[in-house]
N, C-alpha and C. Protein backbone atom coordinates (compact mmCIF):
# COMPACT_ATOMS: atom_id res chain seq x y z
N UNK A 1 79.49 -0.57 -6.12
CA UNK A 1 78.56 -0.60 -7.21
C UNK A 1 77.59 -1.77 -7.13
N UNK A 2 78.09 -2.38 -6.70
CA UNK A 2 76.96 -3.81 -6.30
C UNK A 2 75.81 -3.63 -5.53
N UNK A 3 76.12 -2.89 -4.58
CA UNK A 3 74.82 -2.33 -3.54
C UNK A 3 73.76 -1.82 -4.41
N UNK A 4 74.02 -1.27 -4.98
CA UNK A 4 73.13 -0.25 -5.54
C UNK A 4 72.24 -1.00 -6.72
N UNK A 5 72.67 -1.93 -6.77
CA UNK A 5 72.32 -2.90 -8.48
C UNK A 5 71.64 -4.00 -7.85
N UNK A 6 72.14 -4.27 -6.27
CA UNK A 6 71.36 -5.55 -5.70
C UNK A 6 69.47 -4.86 -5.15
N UNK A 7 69.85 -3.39 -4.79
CA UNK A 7 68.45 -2.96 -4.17
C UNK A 7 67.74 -2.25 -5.45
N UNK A 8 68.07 -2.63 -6.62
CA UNK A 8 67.15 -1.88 -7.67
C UNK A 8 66.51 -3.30 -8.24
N UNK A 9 67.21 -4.32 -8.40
CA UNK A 9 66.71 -5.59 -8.27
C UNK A 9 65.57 -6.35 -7.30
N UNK A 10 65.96 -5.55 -6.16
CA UNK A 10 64.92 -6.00 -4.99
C UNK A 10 63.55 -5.33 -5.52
N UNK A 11 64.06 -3.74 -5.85
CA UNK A 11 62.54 -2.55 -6.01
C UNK A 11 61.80 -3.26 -7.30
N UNK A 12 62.68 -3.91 -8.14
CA UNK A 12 61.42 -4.19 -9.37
C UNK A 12 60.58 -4.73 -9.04
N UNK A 13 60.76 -6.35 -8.60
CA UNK A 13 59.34 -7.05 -8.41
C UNK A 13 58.33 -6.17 -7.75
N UNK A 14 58.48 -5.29 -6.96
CA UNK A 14 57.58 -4.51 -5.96
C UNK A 14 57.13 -3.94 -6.82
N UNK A 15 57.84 -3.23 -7.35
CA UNK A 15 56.78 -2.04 -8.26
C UNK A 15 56.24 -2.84 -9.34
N UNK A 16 56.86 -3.99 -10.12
CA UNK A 16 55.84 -5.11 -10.80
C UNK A 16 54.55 -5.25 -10.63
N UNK A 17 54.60 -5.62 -8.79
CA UNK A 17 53.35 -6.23 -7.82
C UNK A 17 52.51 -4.99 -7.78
N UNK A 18 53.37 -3.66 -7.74
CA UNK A 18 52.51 -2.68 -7.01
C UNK A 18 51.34 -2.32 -8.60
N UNK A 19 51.96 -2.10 -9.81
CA UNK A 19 51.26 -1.72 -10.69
C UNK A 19 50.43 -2.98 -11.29
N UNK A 20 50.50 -4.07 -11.26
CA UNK A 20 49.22 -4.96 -11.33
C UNK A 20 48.71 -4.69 -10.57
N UNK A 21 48.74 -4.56 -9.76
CA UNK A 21 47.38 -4.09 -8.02
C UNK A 21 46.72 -3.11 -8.74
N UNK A 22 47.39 -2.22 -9.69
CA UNK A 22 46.43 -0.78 -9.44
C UNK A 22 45.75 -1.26 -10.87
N UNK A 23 46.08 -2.11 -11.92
CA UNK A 23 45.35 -2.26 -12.60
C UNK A 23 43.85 -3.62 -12.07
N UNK A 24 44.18 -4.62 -11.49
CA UNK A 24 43.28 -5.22 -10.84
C UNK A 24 41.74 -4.01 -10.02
N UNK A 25 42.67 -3.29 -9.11
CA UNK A 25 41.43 -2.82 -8.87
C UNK A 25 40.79 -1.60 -9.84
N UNK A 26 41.65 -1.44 -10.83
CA UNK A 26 41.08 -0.35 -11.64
C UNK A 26 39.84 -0.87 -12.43
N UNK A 27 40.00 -2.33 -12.86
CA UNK A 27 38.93 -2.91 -13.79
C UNK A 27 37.86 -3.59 -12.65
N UNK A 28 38.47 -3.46 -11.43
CA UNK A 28 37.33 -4.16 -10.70
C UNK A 28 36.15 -2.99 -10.28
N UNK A 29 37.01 -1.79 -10.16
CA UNK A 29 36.14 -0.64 -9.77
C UNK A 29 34.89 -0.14 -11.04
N UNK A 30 35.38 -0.31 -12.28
CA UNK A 30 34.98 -0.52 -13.36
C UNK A 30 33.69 -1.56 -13.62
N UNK A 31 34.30 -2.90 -12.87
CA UNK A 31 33.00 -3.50 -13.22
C UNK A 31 31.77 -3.18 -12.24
N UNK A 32 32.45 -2.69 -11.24
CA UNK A 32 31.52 -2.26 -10.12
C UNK A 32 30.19 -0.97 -10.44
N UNK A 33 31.25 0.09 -11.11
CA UNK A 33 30.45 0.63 -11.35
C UNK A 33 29.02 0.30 -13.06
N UNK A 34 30.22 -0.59 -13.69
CA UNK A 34 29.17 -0.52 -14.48
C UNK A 34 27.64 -1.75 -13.94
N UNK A 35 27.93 -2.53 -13.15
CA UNK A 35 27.14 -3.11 -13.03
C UNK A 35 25.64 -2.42 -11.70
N UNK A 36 26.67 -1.42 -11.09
CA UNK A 36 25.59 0.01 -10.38
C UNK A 36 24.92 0.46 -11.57
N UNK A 37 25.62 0.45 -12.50
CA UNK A 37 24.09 1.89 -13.77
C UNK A 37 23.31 0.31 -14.40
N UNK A 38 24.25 -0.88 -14.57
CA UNK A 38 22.57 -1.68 -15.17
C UNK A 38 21.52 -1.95 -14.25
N UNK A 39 21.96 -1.93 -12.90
CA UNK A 39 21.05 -2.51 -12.43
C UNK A 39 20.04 -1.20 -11.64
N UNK A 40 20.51 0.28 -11.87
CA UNK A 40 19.21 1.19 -11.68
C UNK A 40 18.79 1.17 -13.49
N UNK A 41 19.04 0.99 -14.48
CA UNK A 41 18.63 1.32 -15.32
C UNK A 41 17.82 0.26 -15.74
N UNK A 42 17.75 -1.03 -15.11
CA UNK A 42 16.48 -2.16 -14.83
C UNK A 42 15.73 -1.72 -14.20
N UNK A 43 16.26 -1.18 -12.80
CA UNK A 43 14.89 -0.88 -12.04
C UNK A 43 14.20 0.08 -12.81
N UNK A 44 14.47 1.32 -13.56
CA UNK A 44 14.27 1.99 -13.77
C UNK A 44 13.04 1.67 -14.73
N UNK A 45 13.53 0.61 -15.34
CA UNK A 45 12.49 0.27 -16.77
C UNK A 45 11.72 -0.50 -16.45
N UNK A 46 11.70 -1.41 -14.84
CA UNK A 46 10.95 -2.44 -14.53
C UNK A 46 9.86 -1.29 -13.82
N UNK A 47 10.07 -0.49 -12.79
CA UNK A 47 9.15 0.57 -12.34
C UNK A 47 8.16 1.34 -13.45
N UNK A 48 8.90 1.92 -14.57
CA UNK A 48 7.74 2.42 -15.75
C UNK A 48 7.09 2.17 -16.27
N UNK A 49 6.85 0.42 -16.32
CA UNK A 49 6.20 -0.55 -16.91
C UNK A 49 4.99 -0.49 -15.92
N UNK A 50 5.13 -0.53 -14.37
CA UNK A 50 3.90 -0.99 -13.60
C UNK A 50 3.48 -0.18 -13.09
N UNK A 51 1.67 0.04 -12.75
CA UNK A 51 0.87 0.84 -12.61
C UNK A 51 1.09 1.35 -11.19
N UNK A 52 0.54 2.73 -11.27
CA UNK A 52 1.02 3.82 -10.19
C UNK A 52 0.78 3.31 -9.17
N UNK A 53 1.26 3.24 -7.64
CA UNK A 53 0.56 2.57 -6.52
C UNK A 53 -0.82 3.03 -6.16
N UNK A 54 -1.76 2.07 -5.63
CA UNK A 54 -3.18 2.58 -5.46
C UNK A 54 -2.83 4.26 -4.32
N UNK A 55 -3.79 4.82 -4.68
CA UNK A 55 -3.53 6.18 -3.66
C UNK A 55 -4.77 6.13 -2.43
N UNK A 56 -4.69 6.80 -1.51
CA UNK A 56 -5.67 6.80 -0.57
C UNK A 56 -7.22 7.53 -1.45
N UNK A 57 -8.40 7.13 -0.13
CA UNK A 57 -9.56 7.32 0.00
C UNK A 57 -9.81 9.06 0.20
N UNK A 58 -10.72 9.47 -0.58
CA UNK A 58 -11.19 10.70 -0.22
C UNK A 58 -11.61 10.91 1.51
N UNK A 59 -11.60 11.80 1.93
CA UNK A 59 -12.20 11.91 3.34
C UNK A 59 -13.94 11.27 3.75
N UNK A 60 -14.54 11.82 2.55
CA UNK A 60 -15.77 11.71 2.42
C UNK A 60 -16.00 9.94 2.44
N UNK A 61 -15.08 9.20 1.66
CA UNK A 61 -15.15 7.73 1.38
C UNK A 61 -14.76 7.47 2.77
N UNK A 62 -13.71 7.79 3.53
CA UNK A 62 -13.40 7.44 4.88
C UNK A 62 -14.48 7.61 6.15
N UNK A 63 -15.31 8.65 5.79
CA UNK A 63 -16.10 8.81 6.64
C UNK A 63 -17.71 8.23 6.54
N UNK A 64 -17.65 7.29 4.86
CA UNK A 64 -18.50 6.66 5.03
C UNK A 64 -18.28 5.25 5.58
N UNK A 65 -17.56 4.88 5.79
CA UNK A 65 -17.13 2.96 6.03
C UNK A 65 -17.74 3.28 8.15
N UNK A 66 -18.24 1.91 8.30
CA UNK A 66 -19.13 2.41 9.40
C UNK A 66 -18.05 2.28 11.05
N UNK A 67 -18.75 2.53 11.61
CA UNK A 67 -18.15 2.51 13.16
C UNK A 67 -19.09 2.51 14.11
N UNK A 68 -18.03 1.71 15.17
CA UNK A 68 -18.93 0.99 15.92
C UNK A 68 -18.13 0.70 16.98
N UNK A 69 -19.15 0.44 18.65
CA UNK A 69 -18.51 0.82 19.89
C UNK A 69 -18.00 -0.68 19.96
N UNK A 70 -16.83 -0.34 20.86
CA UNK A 70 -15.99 -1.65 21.11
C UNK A 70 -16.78 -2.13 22.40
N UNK A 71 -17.23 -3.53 22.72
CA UNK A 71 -17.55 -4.11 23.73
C UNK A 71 -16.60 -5.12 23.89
N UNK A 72 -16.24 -5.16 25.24
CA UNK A 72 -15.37 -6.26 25.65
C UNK A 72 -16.24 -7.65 25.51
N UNK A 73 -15.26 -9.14 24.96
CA UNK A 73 -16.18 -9.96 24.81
C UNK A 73 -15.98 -11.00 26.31
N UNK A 74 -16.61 -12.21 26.14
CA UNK A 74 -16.77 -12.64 28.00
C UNK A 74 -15.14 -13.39 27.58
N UNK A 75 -14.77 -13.31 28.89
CA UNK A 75 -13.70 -14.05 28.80
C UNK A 75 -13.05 -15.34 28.31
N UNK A 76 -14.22 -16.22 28.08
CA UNK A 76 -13.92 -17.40 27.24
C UNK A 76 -13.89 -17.20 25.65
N UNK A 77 -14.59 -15.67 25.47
CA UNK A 77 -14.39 -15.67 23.65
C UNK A 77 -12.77 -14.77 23.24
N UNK A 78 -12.76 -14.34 24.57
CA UNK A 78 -11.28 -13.21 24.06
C UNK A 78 -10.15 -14.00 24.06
N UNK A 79 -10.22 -15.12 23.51
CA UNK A 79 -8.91 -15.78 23.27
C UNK A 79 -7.95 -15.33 22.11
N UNK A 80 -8.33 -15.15 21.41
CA UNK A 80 -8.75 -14.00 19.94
C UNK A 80 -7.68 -12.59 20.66
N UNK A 81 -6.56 -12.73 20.34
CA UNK A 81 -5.97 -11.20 20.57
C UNK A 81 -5.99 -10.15 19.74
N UNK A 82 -6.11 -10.96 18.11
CA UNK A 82 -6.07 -10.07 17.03
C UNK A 82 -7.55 -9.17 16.87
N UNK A 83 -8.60 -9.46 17.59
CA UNK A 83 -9.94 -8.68 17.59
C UNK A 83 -9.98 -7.85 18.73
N UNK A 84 -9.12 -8.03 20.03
CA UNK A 84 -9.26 -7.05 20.97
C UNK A 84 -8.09 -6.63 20.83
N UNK A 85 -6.98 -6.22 19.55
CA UNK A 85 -6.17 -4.72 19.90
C UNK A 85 -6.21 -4.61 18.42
N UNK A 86 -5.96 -2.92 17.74
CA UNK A 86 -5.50 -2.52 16.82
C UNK A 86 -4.05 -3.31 15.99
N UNK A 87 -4.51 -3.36 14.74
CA UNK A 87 -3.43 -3.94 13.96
C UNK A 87 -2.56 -3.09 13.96
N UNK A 88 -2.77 -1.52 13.53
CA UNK A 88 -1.84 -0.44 13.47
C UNK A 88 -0.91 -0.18 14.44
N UNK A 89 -1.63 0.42 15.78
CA UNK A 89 -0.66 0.82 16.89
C UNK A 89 -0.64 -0.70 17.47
N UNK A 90 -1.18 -1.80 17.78
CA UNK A 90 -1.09 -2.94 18.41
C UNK A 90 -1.56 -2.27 20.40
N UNK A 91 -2.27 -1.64 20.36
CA UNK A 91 -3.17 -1.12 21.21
C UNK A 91 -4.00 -1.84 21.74
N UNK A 92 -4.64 -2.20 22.54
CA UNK A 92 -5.88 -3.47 22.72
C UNK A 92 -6.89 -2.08 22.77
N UNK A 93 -8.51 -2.59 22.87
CA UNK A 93 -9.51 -1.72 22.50
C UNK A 93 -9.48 -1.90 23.58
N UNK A 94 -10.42 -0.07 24.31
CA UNK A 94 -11.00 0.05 25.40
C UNK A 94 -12.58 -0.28 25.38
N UNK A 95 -13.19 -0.72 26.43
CA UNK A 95 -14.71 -0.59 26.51
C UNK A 95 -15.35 0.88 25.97
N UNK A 96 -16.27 0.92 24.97
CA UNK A 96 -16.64 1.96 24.46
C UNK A 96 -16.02 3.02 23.01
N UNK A 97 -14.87 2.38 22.89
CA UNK A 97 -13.87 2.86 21.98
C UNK A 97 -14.40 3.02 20.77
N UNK A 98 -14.00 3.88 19.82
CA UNK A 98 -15.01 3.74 18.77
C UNK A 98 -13.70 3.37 17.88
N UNK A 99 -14.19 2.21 17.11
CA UNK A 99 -13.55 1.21 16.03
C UNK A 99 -14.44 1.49 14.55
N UNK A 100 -13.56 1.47 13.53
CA UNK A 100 -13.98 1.82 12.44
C UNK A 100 -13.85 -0.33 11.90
N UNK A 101 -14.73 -0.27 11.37
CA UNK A 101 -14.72 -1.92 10.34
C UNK A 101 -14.84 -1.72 8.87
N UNK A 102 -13.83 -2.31 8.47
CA UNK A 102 -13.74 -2.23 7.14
C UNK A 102 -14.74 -3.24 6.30
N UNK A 103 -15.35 -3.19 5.89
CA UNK A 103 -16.85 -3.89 4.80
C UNK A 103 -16.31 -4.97 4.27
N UNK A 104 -15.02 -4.75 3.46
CA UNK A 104 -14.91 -5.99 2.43
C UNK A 104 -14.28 -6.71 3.05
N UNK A 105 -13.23 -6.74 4.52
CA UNK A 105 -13.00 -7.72 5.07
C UNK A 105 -13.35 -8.05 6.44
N UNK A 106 -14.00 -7.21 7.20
CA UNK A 106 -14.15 -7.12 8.62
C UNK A 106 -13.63 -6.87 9.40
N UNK A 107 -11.99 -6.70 9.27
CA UNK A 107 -11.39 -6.10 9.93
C UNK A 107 -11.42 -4.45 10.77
N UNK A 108 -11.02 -4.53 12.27
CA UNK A 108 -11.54 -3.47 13.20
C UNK A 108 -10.34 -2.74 13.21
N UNK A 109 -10.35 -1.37 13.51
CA UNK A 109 -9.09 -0.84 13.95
C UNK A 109 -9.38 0.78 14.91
N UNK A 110 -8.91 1.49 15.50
CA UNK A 110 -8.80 2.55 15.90
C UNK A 110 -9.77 3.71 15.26
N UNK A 111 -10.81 4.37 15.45
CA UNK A 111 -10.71 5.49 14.08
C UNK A 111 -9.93 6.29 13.77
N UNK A 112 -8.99 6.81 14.38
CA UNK A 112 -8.29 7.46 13.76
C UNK A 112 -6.94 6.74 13.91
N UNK A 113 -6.59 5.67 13.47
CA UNK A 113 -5.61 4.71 13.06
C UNK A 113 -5.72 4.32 11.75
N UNK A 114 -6.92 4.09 11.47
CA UNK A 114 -7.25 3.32 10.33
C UNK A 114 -7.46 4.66 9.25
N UNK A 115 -7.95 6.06 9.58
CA UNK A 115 -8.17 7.04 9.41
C UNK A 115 -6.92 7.39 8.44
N UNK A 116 -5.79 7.69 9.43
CA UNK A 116 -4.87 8.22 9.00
C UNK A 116 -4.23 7.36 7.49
N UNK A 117 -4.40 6.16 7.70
CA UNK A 117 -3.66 4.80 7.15
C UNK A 117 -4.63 4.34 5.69
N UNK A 118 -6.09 5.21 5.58
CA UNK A 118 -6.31 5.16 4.42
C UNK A 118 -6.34 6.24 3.63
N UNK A 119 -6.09 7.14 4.59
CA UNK A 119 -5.71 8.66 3.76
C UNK A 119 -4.73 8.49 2.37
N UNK A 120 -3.73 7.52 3.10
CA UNK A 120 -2.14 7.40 2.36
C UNK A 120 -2.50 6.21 1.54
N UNK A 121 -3.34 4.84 2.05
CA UNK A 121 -3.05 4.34 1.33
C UNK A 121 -4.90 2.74 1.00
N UNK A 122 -5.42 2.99 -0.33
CA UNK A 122 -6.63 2.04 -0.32
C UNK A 122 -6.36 0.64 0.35
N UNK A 123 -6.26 0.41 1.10
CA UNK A 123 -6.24 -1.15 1.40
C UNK A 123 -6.25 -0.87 2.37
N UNK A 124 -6.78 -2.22 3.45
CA UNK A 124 -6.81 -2.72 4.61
C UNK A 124 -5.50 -3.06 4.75
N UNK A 125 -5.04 -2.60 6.48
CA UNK A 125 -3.63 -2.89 6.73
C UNK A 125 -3.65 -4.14 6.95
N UNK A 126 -4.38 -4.97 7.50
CA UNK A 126 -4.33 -5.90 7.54
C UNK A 126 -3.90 -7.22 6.33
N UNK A 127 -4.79 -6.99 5.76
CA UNK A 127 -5.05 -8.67 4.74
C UNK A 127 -4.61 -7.95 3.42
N UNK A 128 -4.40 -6.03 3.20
CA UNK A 128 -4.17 -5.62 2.05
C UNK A 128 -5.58 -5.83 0.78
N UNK A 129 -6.87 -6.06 1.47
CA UNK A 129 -7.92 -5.91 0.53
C UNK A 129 -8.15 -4.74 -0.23
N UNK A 130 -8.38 -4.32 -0.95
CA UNK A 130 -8.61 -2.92 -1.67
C UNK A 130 -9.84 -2.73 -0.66
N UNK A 131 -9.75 -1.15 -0.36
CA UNK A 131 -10.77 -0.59 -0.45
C UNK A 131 -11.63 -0.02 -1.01
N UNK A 132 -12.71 -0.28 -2.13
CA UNK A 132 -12.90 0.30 -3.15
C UNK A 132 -14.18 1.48 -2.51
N UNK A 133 -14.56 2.81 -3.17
CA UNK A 133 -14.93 3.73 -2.65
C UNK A 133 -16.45 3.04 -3.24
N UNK A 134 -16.97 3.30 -2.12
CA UNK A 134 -18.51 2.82 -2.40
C UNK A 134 -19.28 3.67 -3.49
N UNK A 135 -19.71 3.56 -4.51
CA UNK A 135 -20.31 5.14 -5.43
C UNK A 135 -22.03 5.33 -4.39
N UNK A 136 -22.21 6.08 -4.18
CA UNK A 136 -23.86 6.35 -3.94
C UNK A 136 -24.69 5.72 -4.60
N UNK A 137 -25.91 5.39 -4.01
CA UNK A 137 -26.66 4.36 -4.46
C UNK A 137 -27.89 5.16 -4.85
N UNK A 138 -27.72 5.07 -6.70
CA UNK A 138 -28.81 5.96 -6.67
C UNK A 138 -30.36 5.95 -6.24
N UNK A 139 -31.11 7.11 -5.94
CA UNK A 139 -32.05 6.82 -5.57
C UNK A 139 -33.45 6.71 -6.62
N UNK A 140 -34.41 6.17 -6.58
CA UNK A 140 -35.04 5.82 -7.58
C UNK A 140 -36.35 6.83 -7.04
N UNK A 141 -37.40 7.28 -7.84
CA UNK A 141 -38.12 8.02 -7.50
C UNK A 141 -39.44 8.04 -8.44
N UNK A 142 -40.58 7.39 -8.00
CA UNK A 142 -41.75 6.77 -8.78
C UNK A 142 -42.42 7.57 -8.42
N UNK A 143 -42.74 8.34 -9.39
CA UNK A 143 -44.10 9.43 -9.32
C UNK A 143 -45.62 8.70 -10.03
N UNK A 144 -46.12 8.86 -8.85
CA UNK A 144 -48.09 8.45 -9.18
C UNK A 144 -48.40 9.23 -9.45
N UNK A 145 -48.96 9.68 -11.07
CA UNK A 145 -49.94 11.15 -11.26
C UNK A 145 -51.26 10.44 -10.65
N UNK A 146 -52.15 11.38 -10.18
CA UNK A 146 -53.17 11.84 -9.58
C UNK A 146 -54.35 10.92 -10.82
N UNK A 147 -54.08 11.42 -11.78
CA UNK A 147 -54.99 10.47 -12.93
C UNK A 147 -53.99 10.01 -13.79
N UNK A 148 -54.77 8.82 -13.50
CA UNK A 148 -53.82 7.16 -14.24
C UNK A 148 -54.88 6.88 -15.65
N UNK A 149 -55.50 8.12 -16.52
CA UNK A 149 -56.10 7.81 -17.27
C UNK A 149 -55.30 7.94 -18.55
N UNK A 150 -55.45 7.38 -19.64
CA UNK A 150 -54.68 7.29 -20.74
C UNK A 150 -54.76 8.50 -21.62
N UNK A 151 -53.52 9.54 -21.84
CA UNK A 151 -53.93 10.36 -23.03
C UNK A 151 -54.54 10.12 -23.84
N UNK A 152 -54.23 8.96 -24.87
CA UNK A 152 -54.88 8.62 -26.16
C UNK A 152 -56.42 8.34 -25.95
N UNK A 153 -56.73 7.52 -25.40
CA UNK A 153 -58.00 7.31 -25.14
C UNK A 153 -58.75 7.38 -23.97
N UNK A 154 -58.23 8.20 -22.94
CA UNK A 154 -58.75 8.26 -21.76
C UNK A 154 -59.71 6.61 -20.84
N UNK A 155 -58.57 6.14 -21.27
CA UNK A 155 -59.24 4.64 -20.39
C UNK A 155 -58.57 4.65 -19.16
N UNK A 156 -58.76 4.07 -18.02
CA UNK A 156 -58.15 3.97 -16.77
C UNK A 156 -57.02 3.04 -16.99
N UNK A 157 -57.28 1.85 -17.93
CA UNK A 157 -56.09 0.68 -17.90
C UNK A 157 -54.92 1.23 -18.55
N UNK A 158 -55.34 1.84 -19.21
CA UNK A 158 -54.35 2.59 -20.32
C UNK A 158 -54.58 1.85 -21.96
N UNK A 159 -55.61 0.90 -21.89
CA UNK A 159 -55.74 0.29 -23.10
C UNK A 159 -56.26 0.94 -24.03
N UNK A 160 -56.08 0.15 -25.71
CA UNK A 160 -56.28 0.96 -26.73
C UNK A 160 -57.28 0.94 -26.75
């Protein structure tokens, strides 16, 4: 009878140890998860607060920003690596290549690098300048009538 009374003595502490374990990780899994839903339900409220990301350029806006042939420069000015290759692919320009330049910062790139890359998104990859879409410049249009004489009083100056 002793055997049996010495190994039920041994099993308690174990199963003691074993069921704090399962409560330890039960509240740890607990805090785990609750601290997963605050912190999407921050992002969540920090994202709804701020304005939509800028979206890309119409085609038409892309195809107005100008372009222009790549000339190799003399070898003492091409020290400069960032002007003889693409920021995008990191490509160096060929002689003749046609490079698109962006206006508001000067930056050169591929045309159809830079093409693709403002479709998706307004800014220069580079420096991240906005690209803002140029509006058309209206045109102004001064008509000379033939006689510059005054309705009211038919004077040439137009005076009363």
């Amino acid at each position: 009878m002793q055997v049996p009374e010495q190994q039920r003595q041994q099993r308690a502490p174990v199963m003691a140890m074993n069921s704090d374990m399962v409560v330890i990780l039960a509240s740890l899994l607990c805090a785990l998860v609750l601290a997963l839903v605050t912190h999407c339900a921050c992002r969540r409220r920090r994202y709804a607060n701020s304005p939509p990301p800028p979206k890309g350029l119409k085609k038409k806006d892309i195809d107005a920003l100008p372009t222009v042939s790549f000339a190799a420069a003399a070898p003492a000015q091409s020290s400069s690596s960032s002007s003889s290759e693409c920021g995008i692919c990191l490509a160096e320009f060929m002689e003749g290549e046609g490079l698109r330049v962006l206006p508001q910062c000067a930056h050169g790139f591929h045309v159809a690098c830079v093409d693709a890359w403002l479709r998706t998104c307004a800014t220069c990859p580079s420096c991240r300048a906005p690209m803002v879409a140029t509006p058309a410049t209206p045109t102004v249009v001064v008509v000379v009538a033939a006689n510059n004489r005054c309705e009211r009083c038919g004077d040439r100056d137009g005076g009363a």
